[in-house]
C-alpha atoms as a PDB file:
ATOM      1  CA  UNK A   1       6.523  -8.714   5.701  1.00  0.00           C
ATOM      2  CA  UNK A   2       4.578  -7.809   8.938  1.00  0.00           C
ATOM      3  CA  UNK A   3       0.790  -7.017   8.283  1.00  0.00           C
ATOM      4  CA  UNK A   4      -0.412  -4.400  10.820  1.00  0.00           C
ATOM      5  CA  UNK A   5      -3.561  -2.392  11.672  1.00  0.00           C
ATOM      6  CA  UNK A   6      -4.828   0.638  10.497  1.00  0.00           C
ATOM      7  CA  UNK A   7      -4.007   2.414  13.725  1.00  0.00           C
ATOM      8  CA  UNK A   8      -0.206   0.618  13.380  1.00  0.00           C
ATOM      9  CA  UNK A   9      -0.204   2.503  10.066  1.00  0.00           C
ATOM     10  CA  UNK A  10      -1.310   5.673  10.632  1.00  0.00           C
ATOM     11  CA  UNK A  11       1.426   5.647  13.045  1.00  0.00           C
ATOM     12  CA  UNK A  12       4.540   4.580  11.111  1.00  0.00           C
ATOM     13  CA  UNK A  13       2.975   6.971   8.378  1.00  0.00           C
ATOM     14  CA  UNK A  14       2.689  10.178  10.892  1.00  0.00           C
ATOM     15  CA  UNK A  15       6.544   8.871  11.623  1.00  0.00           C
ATOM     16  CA  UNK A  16       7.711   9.304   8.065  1.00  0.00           C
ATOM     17  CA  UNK A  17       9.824   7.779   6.472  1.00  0.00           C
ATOM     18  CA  UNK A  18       7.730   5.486   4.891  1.00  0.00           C
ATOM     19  CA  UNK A  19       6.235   5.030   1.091  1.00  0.00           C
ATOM     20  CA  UNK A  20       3.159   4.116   0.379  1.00  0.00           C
ATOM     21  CA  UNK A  21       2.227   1.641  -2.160  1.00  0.00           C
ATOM     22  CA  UNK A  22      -1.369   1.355  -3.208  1.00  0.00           C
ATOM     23  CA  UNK A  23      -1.291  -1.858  -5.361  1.00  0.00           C
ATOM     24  CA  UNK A  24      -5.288  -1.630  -7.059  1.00  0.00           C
ATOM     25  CA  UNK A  25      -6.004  -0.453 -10.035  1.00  0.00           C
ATOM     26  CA  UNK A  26      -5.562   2.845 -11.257  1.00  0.00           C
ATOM     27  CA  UNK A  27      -9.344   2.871 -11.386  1.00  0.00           C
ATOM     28  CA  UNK A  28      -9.851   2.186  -8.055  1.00  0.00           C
ATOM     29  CA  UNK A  29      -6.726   4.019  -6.670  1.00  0.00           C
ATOM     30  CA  UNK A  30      -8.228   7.662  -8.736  1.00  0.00           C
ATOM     31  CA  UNK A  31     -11.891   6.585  -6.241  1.00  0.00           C
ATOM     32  CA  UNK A  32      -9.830   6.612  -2.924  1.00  0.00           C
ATOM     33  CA  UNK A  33      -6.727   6.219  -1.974  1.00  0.00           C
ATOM     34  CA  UNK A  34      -4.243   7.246   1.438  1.00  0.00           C
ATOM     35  CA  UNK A  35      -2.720  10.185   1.850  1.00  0.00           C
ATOM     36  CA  UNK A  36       0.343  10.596  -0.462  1.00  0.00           C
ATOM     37  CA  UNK A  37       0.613   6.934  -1.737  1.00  0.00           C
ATOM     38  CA  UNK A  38       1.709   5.748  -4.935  1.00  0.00           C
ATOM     39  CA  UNK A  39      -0.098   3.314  -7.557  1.00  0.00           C
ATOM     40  CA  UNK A  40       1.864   0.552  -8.701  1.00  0.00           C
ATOM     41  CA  UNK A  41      -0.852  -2.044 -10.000  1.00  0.00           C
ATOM     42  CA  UNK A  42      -0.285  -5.558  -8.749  1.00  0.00           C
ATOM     43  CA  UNK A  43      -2.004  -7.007 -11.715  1.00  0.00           C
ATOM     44  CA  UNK A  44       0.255  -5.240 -14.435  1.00  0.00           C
ATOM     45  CA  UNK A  45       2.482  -7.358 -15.908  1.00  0.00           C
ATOM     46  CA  UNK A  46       5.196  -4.718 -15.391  1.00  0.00           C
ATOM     47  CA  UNK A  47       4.298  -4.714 -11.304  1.00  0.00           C
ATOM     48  CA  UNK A  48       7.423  -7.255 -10.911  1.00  0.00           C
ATOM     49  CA  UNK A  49       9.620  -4.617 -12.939  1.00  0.00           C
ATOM     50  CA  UNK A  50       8.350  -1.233 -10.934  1.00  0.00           C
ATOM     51  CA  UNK A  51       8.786  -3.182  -7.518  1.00  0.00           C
ATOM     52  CA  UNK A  52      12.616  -4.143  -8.889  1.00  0.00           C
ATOM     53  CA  UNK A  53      13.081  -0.575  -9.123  1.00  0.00           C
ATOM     54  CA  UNK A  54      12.520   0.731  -5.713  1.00  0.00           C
ATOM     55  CA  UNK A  55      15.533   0.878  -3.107  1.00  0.00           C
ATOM     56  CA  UNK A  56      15.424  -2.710  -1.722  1.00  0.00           C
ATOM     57  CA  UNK A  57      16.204  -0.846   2.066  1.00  0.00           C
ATOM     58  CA  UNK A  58      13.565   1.578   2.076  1.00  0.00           C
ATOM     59  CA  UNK A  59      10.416   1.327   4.337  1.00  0.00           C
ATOM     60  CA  UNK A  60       6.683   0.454   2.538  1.00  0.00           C
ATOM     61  CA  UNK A  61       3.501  -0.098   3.598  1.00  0.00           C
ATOM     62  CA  UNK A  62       1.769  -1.874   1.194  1.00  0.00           C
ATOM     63  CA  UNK A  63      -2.505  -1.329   0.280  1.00  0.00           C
ATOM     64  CA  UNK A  64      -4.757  -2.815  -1.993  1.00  0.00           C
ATOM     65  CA  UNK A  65      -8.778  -2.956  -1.400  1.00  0.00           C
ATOM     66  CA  UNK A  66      -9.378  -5.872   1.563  1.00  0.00           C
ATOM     67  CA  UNK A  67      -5.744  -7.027   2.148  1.00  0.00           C
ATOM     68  CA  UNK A  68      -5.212  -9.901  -0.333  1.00  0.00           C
ATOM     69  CA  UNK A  69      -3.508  -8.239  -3.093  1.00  0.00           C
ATOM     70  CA  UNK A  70      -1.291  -6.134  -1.092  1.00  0.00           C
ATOM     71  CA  UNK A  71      -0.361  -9.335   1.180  1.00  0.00           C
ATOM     72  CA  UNK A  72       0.552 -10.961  -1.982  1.00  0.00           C
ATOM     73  CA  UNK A  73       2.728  -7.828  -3.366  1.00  0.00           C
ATOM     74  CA  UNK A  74       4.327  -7.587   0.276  1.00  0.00           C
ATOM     75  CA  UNK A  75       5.426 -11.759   0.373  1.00  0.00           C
ATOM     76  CA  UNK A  76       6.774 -10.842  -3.443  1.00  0.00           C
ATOM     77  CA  UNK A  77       8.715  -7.963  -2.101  1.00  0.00           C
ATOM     78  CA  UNK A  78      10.014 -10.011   0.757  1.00  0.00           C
ATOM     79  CA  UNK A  79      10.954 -12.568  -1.953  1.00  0.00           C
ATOM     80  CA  UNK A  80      13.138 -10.290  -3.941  1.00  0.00           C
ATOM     81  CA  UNK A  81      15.056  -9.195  -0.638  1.00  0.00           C
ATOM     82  CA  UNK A  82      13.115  -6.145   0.911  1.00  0.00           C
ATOM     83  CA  UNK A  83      13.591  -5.905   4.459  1.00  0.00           C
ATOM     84  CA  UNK A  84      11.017  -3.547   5.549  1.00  0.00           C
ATOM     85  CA  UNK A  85       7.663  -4.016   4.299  1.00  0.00           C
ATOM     86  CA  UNK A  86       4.320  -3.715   6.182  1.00  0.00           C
ATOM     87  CA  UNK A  87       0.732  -4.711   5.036  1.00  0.00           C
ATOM     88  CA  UNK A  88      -2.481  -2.972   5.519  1.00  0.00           C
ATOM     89  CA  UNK A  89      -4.593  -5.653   7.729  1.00  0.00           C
ATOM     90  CA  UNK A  90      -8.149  -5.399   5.513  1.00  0.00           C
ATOM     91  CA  UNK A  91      -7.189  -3.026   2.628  1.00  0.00           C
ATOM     92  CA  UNK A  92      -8.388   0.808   2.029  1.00  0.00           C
ATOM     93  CA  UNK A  93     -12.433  -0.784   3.170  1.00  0.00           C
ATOM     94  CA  UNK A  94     -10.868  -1.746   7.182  1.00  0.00           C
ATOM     95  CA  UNK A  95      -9.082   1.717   6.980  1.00  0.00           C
ATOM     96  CA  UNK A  96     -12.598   3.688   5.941  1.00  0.00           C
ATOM     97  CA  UNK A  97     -14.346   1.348   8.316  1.00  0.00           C
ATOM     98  CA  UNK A  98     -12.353   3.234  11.157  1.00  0.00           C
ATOM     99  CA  UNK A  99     -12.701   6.589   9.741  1.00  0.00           C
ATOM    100  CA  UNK A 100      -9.126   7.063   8.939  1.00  0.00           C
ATOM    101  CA  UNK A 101      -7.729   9.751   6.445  1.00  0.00           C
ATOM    102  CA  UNK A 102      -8.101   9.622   3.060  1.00  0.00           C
ATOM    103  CA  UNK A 103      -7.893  11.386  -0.515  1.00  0.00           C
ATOM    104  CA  UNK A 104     -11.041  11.308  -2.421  1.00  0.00           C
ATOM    105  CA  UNK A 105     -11.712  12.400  -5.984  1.00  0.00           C
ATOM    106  CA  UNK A 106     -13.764  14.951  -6.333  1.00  0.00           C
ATOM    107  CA  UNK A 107     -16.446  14.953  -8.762  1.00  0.00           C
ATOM    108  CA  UNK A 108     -17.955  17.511  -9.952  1.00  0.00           C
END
């Protein structure tokens, strides 16, 4: 696991070839959330079971509000033999701090 910046992101992101895991609630994930990312909650007790499901060799960057969840999910992923797995230094708030891209829901 290799935590990285927001700018570090954005670039493996605009690469491709990357997923991207937001691991916060589904609450907070439907408020904000990175461009085409994926919610697997890191306090569901199924969030060991989805993770064990997802090609072990693919590429992730991990998310979560401030950085400590995701850094968590990323050392667990790392544990159960992923090889490429980056985390979001300071969460979705560092990322909005620097004005980076985001999906908002719309209300109405």
């Amino acid at each position: 696991m290799t935590t990285i910046s927001q700018k570090e992101a954005q670039e493996i992101i605009n690469k491709g070839g990357v997923a991207v895991i937001d691991v916060r609630t589904p609450e907070e994930y439907s408020s904000c959330r990175l461009d085409n990312s994926i919610n697997i909650d890191f306090l569901d007790k199924s969030f060991p079971a989805k993770i064990e499901s997802l090609n072990k060799n693919g590429k992730y960057l991990v998310y979560c509000g401030s950085g400590g969840r995701s850094a968590q999910a990323a050392k667990l992923m790392d544990q159960k033999g992923f090889s490429d797995v980056f985390n979001l230094e300071g969460g979705v708030m560092a990322w909005l701090e620097k004005g980076m891209p985001t999906i908002q829901k719309l209300t109405l």
